[in-house]
N, C-alpha and C. Protein backbone atom coordinates (compact mmCIF):
# COMPACT_ATOMS: atom_id res chain seq x y z
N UNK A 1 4.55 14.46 -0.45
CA UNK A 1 4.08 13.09 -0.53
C UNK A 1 2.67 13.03 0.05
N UNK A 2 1.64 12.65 -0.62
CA UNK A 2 0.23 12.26 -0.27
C UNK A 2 0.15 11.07 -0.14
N UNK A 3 -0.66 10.52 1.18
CA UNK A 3 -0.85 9.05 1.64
C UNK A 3 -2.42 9.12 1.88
N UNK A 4 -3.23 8.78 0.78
CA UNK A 4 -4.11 8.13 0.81
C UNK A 4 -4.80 7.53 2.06
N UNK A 5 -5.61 7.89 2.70
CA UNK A 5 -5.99 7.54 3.71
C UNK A 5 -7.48 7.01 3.98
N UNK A 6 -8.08 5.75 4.21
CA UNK A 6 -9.34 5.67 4.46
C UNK A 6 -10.33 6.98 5.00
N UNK A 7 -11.93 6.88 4.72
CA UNK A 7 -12.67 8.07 5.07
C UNK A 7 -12.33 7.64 7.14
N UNK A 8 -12.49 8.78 7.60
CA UNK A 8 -12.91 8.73 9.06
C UNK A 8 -14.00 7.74 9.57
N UNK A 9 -15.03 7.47 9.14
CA UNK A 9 -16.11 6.79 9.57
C UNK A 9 -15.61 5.50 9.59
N UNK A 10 -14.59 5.13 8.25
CA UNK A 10 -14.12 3.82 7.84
C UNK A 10 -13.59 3.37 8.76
N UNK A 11 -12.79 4.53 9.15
CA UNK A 11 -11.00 3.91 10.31
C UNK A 11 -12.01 3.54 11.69
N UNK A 12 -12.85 4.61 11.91
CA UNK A 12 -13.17 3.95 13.32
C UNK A 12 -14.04 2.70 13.41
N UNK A 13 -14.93 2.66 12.16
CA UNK A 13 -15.53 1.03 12.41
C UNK A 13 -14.76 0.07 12.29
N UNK A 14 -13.58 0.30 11.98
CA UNK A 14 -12.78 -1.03 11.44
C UNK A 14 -12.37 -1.12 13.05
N UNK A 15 -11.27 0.34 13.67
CA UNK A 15 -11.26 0.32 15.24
C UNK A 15 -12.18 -0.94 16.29
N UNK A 16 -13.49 -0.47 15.72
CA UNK A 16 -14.82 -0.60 16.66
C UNK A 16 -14.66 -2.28 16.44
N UNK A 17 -14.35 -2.80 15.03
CA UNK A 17 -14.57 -4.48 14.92
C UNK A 17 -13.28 -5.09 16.14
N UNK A 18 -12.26 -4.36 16.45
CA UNK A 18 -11.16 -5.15 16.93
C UNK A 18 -11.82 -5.59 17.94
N UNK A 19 -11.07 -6.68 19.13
CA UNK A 19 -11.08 -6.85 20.28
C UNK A 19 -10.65 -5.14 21.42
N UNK A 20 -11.40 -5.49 22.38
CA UNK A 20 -10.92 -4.64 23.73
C UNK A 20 -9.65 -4.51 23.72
N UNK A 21 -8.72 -5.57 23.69
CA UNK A 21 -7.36 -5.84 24.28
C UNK A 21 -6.70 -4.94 22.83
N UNK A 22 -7.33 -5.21 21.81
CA UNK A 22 -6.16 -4.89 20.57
C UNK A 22 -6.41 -3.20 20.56
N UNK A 23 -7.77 -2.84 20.96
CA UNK A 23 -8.02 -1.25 20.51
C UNK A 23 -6.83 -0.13 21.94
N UNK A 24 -7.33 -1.18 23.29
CA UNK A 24 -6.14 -0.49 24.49
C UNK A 24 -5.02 -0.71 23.81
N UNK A 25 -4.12 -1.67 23.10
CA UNK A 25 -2.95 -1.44 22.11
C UNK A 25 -2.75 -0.25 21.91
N UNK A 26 -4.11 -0.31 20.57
CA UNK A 26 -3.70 0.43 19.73
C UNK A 26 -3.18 1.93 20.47
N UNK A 27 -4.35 2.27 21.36
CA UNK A 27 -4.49 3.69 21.91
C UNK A 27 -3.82 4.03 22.99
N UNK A 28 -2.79 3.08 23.49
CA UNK A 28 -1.85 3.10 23.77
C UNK A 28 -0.40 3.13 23.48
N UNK A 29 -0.38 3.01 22.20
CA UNK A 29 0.50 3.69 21.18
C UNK A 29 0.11 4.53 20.82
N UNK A 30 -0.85 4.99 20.51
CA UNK A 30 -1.21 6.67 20.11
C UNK A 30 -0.78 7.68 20.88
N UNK A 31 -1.04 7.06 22.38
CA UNK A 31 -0.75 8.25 23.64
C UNK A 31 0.24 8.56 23.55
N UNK A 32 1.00 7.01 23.31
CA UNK A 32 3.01 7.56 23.32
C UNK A 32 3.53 8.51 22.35
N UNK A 33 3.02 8.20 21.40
CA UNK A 33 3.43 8.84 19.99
C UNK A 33 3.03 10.36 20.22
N UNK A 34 1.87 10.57 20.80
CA UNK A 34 1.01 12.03 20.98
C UNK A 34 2.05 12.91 21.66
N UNK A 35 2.24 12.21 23.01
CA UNK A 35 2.89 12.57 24.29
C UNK A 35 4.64 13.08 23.66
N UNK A 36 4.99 12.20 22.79
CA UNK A 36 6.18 12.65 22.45
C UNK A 36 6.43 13.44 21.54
N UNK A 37 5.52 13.72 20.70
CA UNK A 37 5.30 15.15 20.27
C UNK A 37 5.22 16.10 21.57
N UNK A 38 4.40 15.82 21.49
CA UNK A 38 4.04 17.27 22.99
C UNK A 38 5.63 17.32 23.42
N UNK A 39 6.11 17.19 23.92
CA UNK A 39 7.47 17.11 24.23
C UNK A 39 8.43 17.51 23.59
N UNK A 40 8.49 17.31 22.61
CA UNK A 40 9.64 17.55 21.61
C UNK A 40 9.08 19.40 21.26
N UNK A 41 7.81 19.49 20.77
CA UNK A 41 7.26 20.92 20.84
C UNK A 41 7.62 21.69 21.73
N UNK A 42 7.46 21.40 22.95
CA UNK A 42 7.48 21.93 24.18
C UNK A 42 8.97 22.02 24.42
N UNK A 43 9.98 21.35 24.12
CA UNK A 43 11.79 21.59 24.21
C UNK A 43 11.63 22.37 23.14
N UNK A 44 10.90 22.54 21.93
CA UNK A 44 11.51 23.25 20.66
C UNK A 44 10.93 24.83 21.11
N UNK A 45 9.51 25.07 21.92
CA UNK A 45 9.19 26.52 22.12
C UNK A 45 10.49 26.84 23.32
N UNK A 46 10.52 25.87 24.14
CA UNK A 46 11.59 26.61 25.51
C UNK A 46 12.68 27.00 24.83
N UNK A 47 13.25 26.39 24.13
CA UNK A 47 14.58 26.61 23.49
C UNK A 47 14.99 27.69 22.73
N UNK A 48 13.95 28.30 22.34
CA UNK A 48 13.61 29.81 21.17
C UNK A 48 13.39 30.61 22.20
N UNK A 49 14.29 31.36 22.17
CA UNK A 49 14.63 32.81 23.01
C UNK A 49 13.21 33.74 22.57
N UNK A 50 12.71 34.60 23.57
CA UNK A 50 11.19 35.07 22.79
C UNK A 50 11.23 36.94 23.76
């Protein structure tokens, strides 16, 4: 499945138009989302005998 995605330059000026309050949102859901990867990776390498 391919999802079409705005160019890079696009996503962050659109970023850049929000308010302060909405972009700490945003990038505060990013962290979580990031962070819980990292995590889930990090149980999936411990877990594999090496």
């Amino acid at each position: 499945m391919k999802i079409d995605l705005p160019p890079l330059r696009q996503f962050l000026n659109r970023l850049l138009a929000l308010t302060i309050g909405m972009q700490n949102t945003i990038f505060e859901r990013f962290e979580l989302l990031l962070s819980q990867q990292i995590e889930t990776k990090r149980y999936i390498n411990l877990s594999i005998p090496t």
